[in-house]
PDB file of N, CA and C in Angstrom:
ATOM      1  N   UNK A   1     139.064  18.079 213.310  1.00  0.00           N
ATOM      2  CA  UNK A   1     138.109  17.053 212.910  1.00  0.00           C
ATOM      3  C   UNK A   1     138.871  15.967 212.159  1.00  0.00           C
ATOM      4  N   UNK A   2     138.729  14.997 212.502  1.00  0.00           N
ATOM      5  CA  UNK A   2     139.242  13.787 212.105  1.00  0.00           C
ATOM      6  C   UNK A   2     138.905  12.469 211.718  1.00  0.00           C
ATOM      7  N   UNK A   3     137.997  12.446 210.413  1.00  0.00           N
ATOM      8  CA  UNK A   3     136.970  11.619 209.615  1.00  0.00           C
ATOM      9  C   UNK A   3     137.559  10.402 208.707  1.00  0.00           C
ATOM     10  N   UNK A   4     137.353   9.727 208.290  1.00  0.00           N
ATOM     11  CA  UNK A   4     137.385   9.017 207.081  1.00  0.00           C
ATOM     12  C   UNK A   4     137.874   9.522 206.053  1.00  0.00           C
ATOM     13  N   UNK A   5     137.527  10.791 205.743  1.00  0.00           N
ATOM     14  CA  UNK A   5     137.611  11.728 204.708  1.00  0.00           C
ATOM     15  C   UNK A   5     139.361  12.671 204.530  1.00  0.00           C
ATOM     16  N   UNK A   6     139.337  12.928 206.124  1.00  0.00           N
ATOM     17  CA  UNK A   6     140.255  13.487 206.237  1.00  0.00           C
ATOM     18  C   UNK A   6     141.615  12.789 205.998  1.00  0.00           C
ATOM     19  N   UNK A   7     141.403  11.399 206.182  1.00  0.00           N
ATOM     20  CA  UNK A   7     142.015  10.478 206.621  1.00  0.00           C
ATOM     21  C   UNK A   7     142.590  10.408 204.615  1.00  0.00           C
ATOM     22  N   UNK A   8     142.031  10.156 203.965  1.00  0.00           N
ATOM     23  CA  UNK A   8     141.753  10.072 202.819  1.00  0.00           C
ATOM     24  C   UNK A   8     142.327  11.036 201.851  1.00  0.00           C
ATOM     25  N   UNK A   9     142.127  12.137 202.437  1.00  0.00           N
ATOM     26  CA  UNK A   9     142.980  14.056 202.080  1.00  0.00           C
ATOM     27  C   UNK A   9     144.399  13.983 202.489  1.00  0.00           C
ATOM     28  N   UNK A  10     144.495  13.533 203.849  1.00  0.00           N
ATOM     29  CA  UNK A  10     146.052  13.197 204.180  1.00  0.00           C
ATOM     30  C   UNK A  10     146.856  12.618 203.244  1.00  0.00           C
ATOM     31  N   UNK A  11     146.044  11.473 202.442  1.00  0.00           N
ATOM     32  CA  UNK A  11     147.049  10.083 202.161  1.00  0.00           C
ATOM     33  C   UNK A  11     147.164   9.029 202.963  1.00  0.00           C
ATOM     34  N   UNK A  12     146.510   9.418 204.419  1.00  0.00           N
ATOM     35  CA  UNK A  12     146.775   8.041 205.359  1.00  0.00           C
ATOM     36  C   UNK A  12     146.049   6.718 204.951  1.00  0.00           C
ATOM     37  N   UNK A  13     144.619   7.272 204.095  1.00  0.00           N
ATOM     38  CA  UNK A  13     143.983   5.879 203.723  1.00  0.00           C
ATOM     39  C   UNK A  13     144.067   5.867 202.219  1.00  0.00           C
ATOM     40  N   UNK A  14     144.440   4.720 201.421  1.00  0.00           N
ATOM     41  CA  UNK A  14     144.103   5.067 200.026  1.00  0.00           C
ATOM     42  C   UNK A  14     142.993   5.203 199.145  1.00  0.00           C
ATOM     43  N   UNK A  15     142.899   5.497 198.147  1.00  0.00           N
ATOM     44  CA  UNK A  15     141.261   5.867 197.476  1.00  0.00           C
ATOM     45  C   UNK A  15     141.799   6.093 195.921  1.00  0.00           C
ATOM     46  N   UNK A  16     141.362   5.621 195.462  1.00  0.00           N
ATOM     47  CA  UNK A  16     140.699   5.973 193.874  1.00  0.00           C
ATOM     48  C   UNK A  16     141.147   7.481 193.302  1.00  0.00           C
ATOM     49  N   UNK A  17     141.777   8.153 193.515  1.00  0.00           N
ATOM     50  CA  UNK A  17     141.470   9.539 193.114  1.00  0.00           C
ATOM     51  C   UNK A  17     141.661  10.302 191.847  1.00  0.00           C
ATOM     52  N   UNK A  18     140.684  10.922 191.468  1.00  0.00           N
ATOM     53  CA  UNK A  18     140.325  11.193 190.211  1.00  0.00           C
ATOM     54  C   UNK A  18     140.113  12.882 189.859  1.00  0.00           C
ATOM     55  N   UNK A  19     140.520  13.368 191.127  1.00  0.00           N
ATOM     56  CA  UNK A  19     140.504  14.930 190.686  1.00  0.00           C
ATOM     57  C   UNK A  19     141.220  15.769 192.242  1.00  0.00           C
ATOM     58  N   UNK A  20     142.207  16.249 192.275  1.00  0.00           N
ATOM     59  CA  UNK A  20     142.541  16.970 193.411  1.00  0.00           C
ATOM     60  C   UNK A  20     142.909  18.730 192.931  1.00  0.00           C
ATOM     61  N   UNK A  21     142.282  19.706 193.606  1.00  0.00           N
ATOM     62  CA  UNK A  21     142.766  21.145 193.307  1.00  0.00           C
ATOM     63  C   UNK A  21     143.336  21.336 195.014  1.00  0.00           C
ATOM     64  N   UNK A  22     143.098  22.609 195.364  1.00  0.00           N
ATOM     65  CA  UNK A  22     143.368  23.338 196.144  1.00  0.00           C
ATOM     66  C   UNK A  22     142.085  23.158 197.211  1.00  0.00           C
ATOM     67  N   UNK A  23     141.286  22.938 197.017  1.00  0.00           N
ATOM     68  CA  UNK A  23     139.657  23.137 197.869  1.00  0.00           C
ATOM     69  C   UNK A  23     139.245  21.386 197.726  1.00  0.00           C
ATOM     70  N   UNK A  24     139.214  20.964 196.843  1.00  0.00           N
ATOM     71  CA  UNK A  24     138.295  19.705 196.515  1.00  0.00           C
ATOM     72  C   UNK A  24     139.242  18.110 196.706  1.00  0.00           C
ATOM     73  N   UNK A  25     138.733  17.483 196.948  1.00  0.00           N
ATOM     74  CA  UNK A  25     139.629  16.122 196.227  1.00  0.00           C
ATOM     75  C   UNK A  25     138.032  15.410 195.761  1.00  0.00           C
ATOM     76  N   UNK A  26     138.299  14.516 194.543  1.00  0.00           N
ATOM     77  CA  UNK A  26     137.280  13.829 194.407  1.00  0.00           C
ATOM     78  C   UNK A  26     137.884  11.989 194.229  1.00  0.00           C
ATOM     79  N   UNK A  27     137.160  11.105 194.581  1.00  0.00           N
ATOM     80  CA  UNK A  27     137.655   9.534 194.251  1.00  0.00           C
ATOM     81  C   UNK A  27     136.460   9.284 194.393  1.00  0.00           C
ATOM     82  N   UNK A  28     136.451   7.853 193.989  1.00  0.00           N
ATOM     83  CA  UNK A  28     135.748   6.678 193.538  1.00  0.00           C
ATOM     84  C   UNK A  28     135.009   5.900 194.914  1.00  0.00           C
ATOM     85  N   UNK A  29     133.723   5.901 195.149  1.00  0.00           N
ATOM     86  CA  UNK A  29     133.009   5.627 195.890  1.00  0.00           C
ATOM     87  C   UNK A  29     133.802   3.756 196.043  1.00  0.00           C
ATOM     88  N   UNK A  30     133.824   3.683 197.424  1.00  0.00           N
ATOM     89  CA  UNK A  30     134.746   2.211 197.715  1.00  0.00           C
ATOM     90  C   UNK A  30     133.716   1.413 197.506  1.00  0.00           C
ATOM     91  N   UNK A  31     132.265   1.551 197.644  1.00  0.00           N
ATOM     92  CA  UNK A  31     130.772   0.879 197.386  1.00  0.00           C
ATOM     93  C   UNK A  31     129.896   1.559 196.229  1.00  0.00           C
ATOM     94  N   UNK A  32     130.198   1.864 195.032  1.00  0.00           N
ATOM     95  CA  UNK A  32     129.259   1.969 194.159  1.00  0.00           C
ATOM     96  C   UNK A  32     128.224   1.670 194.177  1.00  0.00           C
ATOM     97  N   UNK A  33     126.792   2.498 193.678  1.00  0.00           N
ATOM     98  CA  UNK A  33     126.017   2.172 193.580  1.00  0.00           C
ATOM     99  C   UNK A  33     125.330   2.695 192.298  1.00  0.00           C
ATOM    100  N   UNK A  34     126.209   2.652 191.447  1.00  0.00           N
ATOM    101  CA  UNK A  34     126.078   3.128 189.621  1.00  0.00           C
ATOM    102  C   UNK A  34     127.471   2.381 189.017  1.00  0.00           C
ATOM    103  N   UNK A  35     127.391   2.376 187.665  1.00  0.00           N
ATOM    104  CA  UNK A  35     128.374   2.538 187.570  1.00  0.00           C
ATOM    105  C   UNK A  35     129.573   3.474 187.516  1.00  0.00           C
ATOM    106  N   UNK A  36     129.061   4.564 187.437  1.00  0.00           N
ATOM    107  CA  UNK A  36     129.913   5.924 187.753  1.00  0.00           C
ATOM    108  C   UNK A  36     129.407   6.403 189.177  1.00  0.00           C
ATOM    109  N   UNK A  37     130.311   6.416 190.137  1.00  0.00           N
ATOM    110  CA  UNK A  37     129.890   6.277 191.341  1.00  0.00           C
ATOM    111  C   UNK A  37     130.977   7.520 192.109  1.00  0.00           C
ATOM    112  N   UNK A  38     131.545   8.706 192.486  1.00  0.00           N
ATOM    113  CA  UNK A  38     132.515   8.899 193.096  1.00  0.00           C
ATOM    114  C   UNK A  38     132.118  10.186 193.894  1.00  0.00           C
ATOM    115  N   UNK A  39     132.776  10.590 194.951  1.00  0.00           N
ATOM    116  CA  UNK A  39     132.349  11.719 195.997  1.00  0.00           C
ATOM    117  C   UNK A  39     133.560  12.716 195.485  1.00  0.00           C
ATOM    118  N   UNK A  40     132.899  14.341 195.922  1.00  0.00           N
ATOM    119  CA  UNK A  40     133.838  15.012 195.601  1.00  0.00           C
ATOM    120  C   UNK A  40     133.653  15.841 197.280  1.00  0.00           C
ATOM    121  N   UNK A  41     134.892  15.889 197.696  1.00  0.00           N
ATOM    122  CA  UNK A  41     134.760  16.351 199.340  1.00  0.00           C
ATOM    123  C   UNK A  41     135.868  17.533 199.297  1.00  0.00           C
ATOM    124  N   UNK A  42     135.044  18.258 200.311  1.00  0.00           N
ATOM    125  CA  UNK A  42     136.021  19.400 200.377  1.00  0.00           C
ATOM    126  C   UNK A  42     137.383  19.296 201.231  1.00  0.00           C
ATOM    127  N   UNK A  43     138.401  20.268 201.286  1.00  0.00           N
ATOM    128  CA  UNK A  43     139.453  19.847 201.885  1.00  0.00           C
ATOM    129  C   UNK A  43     139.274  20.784 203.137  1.00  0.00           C
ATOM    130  N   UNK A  44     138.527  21.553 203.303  1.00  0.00           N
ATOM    131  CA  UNK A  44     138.503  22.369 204.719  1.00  0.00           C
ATOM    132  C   UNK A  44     137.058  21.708 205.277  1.00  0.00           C
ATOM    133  N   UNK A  45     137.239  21.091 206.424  1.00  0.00           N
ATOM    134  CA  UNK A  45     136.599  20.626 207.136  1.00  0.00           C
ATOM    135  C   UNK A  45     135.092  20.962 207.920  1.00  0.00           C
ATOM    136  N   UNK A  46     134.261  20.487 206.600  1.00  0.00           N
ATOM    137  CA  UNK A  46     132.646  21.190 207.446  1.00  0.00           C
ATOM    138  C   UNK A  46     132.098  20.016 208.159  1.00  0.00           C
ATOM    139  N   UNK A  47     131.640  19.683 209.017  1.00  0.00           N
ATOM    140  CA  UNK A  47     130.830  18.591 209.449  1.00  0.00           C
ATOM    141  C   UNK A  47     129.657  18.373 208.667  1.00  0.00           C
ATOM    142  N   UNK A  48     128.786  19.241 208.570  1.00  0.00           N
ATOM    143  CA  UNK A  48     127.588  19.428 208.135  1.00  0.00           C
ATOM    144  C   UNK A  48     126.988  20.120 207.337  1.00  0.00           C
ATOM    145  N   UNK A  49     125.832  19.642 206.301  1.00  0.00           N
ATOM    146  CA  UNK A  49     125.524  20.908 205.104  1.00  0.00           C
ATOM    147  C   UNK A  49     124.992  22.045 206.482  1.00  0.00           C
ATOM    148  N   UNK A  50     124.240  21.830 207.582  1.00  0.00           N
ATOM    149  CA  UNK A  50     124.135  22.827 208.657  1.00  0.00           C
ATOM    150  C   UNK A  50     125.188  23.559 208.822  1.00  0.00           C
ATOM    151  N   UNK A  51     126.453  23.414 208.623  1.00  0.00           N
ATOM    152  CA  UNK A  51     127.294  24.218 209.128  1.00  0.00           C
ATOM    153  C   UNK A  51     127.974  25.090 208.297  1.00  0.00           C
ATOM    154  N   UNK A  52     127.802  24.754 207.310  1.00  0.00           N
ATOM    155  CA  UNK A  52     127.742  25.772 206.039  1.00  0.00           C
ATOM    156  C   UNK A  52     127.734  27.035 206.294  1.00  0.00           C
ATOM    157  N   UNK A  53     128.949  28.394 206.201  1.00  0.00           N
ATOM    158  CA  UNK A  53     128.781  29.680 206.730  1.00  0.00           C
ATOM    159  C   UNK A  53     128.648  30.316 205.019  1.00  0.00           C
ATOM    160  N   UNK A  54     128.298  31.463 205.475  1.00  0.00           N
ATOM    161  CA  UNK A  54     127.777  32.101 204.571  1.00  0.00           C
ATOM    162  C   UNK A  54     129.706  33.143 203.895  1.00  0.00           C
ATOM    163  N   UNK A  55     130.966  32.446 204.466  1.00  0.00           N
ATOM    164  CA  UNK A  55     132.153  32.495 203.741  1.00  0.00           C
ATOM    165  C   UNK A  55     132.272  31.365 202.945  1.00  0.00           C
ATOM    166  N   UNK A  56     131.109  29.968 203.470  1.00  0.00           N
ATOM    167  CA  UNK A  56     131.932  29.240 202.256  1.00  0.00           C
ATOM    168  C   UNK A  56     130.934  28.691 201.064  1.00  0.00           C
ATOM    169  N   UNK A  57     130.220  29.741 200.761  1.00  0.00           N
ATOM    170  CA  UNK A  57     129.151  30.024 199.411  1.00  0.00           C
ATOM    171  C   UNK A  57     130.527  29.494 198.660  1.00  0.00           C
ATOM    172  N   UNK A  58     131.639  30.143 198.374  1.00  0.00           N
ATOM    173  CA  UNK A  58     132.227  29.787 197.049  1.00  0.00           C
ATOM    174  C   UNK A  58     132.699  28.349 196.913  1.00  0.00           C
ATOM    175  N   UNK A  59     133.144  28.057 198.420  1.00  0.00           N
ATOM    176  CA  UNK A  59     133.017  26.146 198.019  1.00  0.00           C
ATOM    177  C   UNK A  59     132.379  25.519 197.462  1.00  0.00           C
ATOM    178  N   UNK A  60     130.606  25.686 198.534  1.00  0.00           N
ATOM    179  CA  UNK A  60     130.046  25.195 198.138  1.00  0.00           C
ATOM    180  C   UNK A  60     129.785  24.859 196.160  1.00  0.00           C
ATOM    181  N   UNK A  61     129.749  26.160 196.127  1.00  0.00           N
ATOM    182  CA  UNK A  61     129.746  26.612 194.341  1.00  0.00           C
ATOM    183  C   UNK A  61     130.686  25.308 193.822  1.00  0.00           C
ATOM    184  N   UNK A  62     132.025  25.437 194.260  1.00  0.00           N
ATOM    185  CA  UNK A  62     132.914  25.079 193.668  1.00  0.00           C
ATOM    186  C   UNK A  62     132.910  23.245 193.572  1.00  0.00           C
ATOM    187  N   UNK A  63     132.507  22.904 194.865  1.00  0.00           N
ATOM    188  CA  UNK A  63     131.683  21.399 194.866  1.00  0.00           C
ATOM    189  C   UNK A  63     130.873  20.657 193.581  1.00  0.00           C
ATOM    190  N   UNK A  64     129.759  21.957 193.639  1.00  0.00           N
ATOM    191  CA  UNK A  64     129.033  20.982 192.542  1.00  0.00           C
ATOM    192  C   UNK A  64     129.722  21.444 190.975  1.00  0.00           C
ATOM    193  N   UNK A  65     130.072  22.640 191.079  1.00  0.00           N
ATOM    194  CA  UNK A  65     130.757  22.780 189.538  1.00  0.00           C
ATOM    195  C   UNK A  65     132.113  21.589 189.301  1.00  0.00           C
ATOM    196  N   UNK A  66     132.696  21.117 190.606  1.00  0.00           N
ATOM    197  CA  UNK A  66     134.072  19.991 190.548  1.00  0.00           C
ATOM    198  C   UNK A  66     133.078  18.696 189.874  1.00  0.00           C
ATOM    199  N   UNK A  67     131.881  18.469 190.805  1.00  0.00           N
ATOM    200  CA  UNK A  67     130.964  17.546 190.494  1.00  0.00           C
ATOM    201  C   UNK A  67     130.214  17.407 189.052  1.00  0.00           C
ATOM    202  N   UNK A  68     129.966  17.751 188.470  1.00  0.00           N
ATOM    203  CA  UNK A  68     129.408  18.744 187.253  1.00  0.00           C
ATOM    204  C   UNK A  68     130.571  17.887 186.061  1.00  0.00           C
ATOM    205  N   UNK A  69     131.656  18.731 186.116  1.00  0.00           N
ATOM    206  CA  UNK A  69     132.595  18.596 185.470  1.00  0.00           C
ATOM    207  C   UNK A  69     133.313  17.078 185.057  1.00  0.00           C
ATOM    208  N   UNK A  70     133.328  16.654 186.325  1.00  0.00           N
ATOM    209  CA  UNK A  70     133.988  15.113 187.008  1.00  0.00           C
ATOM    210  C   UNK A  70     133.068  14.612 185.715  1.00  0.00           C
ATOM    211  N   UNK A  71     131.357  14.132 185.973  1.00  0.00           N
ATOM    212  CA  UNK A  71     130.214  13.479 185.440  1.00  0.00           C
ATOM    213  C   UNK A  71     130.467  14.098 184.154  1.00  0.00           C
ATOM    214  N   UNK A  72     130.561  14.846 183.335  1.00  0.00           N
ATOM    215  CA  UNK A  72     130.487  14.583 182.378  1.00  0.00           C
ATOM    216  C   UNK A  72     131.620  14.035 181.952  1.00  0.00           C
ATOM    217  N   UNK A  73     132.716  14.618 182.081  1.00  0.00           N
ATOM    218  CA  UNK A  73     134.209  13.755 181.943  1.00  0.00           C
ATOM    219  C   UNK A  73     134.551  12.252 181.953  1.00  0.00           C
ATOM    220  N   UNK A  74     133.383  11.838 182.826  1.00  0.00           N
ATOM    221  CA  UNK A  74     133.227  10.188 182.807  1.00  0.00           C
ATOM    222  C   UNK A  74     132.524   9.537 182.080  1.00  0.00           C
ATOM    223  N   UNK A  75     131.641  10.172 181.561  1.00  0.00           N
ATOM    224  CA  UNK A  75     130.616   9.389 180.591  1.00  0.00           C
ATOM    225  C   UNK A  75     129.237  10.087 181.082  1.00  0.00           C
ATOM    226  N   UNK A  76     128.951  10.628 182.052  1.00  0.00           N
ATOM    227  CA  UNK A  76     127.603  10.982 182.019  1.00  0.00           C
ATOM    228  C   UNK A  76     126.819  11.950 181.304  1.00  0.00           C
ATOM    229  N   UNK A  77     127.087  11.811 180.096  1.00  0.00           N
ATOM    230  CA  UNK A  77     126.534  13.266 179.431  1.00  0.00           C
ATOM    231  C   UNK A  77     124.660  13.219 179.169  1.00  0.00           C
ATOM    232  N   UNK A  78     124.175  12.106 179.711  1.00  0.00           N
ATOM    233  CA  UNK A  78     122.483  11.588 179.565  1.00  0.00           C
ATOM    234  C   UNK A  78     122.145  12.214 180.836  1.00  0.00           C
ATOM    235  N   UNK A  79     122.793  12.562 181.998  1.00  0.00           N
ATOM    236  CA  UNK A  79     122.702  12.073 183.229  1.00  0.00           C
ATOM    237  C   UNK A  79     123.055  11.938 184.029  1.00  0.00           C
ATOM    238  N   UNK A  80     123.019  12.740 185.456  1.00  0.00           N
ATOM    239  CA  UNK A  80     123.314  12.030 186.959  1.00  0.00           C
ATOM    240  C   UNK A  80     122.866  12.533 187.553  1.00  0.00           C
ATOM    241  N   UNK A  81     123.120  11.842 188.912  1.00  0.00           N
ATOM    242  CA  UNK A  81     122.541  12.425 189.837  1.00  0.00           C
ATOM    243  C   UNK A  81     123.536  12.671 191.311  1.00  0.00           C
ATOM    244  N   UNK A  82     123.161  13.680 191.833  1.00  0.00           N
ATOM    245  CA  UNK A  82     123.927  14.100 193.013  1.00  0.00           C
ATOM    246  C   UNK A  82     123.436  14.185 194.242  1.00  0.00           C
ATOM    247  N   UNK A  83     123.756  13.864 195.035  1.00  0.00           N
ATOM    248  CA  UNK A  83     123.583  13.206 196.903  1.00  0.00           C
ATOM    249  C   UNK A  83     124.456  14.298 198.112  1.00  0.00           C
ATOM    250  N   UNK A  84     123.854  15.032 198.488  1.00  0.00           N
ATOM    251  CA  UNK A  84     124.562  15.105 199.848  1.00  0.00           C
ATOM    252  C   UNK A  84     123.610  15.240 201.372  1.00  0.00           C
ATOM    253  N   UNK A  85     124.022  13.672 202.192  1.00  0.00           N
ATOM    254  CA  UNK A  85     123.212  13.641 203.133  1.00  0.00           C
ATOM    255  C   UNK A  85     123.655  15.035 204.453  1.00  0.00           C
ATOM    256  N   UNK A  86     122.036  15.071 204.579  1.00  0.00           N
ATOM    257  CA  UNK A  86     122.972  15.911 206.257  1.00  0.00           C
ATOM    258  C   UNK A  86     122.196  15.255 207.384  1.00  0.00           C
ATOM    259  N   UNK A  87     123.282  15.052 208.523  1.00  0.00           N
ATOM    260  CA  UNK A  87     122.702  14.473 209.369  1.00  0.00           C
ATOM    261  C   UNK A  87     121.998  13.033 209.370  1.00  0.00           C
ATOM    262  N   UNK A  88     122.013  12.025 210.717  1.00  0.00           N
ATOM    263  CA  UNK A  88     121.486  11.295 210.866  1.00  0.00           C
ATOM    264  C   UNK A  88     119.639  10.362 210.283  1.00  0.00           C
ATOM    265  N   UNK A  89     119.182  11.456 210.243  1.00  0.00           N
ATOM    266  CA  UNK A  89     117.804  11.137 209.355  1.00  0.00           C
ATOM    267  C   UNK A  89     118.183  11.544 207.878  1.00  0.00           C
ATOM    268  N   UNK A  90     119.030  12.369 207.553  1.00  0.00           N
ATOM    269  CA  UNK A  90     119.369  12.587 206.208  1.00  0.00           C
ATOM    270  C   UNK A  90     120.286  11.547 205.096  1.00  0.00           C
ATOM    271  N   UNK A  91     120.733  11.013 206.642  1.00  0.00           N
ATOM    272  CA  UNK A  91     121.304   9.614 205.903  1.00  0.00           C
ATOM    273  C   UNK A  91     123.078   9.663 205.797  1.00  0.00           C
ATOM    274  N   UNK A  92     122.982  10.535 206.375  1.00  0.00           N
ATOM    275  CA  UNK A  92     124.308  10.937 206.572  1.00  0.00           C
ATOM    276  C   UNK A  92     125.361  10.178 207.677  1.00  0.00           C
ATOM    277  N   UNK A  93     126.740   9.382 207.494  1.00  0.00           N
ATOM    278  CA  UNK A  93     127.083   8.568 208.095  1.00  0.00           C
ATOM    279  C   UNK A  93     129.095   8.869 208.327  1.00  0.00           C
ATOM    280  N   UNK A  94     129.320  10.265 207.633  1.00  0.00           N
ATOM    281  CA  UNK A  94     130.704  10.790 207.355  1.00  0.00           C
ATOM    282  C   UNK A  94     130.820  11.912 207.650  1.00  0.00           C
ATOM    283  N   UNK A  95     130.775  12.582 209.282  1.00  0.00           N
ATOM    284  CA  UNK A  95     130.570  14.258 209.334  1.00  0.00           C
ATOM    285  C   UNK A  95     131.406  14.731 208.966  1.00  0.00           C
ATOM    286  N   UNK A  96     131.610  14.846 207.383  1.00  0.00           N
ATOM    287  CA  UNK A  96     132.851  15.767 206.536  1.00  0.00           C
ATOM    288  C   UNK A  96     131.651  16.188 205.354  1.00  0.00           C
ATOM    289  N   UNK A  97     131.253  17.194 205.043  1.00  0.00           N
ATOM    290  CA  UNK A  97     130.177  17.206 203.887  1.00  0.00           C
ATOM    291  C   UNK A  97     130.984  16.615 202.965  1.00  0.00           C
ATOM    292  N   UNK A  98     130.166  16.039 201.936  1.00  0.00           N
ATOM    293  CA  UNK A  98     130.628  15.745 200.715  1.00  0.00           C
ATOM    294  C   UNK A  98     129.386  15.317 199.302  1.00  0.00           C
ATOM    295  N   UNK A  99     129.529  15.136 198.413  1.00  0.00           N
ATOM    296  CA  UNK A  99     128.835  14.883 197.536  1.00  0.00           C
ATOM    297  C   UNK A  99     129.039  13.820 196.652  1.00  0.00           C
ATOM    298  N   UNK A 100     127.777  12.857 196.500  1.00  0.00           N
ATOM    299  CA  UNK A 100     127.887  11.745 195.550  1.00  0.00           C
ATOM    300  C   UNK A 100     127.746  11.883 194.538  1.00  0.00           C
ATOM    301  N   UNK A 101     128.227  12.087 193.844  1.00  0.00           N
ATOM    302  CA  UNK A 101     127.923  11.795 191.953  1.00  0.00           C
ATOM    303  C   UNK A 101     127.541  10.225 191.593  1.00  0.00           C
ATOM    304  N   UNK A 102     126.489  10.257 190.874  1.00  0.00           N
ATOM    305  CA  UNK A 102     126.205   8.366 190.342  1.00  0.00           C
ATOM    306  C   UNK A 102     125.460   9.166 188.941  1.00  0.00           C
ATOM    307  N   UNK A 103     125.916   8.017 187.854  1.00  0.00           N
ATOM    308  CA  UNK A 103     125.833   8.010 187.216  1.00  0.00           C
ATOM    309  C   UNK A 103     125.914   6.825 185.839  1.00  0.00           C
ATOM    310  N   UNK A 104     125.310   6.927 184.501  1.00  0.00           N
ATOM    311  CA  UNK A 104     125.617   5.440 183.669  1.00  0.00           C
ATOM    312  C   UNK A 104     124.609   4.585 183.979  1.00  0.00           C
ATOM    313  N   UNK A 105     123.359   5.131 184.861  1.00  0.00           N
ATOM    314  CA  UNK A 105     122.305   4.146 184.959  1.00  0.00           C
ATOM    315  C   UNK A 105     121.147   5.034 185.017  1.00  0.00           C
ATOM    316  N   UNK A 106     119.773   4.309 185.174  1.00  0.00           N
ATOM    317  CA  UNK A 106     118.341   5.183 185.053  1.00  0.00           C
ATOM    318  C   UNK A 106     118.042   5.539 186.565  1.00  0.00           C
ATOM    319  N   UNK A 107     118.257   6.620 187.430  1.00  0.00           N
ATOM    320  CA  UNK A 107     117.585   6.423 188.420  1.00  0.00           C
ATOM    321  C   UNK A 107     116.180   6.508 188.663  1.00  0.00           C
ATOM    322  N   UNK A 108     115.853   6.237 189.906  1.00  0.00           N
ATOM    323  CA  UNK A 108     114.183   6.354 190.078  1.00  0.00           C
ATOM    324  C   UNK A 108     114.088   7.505 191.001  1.00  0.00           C
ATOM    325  N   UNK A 109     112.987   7.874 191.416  1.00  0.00           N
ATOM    326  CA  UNK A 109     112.363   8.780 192.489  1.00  0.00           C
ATOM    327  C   UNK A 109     110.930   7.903 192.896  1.00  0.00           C
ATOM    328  N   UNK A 110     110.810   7.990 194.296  1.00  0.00           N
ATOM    329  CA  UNK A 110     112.011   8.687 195.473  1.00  0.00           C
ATOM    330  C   UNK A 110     113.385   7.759 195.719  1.00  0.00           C
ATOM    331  N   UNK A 111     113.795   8.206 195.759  1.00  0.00           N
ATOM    332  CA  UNK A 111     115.334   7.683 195.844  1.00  0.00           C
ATOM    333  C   UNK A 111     115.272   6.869 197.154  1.00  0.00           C
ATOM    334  N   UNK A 112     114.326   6.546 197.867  1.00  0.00           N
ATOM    335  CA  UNK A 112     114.603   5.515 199.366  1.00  0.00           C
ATOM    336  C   UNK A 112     115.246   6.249 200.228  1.00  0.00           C
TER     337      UNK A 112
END
C-alpha cells in the first residue's frame, strides 16, 4: 500500500514531525483546522478503521494513548478532540487509518 502517509513514514515527503516510536509517527496537519492540529498514523499499513483485525487491538490502543499524550503535551489540557474518518461517506480521503487531534479552540457538535 502506497499512500500519502506512507510516503511521509518513508521520508519521501516532508512533514512536521512531532512524535515517532516503533508503531506510530505523529506530524502536524499541512491544513489545520485548530490551532493544535496534528495526525498520529500508524506505521503498519491498515486501509481502513474496517480493516482493523482483532491482532491489532494493541495499536489501535496505542494510537489514541500516542494521541492523548501528544494533546496534552501541546497545550490541550481544557480539551480536544479526535477524528478518524472511515471510508468515503465517513469522510475519509487517505486509505492509511489515522487520527486527528485538534485542539486550543471550542468545538461544536455536530461536527459537519
Amino acid at each position: 500500500m502506497d499512500t500519502l502517509f506512507t510516503k511521509i513514514i518513508n521520508r519521501e515527503i516532508p512533514a512536521k514531525i512531532i512524535y515517532e516510536d516503533d508503531q506510530v509517527l505523529a506530524f502536524h496537519d499541512i491544513a489545520p483546522q485548530a490551532p493544535v492540529h496534528f495526525l498520529v498514523v500508524p506505521k503498519k499499513p491498515v486501509r481502513t478503521l474496517n480493516d482493523l483485525t482483532e491482532d491489532d487491538k494493541a495499536l489501535a490502543g496505542h494510537i489514541l494513548f500516542t494521541a492523548q499524550r501528544l494533546a496534552l503535551e501541546l497545550g490541550c489540557e481544557e480539551g480536544f478532540r479526535v477524528v478518524m474518518n472511515c471510508n468515503e461517506l465517513g469522510g475519509q480521503t487517505v486509505y492509511h487509518i489515522h487520527m486527528h487531534v485538534l485542539g486550543q479552540r471550542q468545538m461544536h457538535w455536530p461536527p459537519g
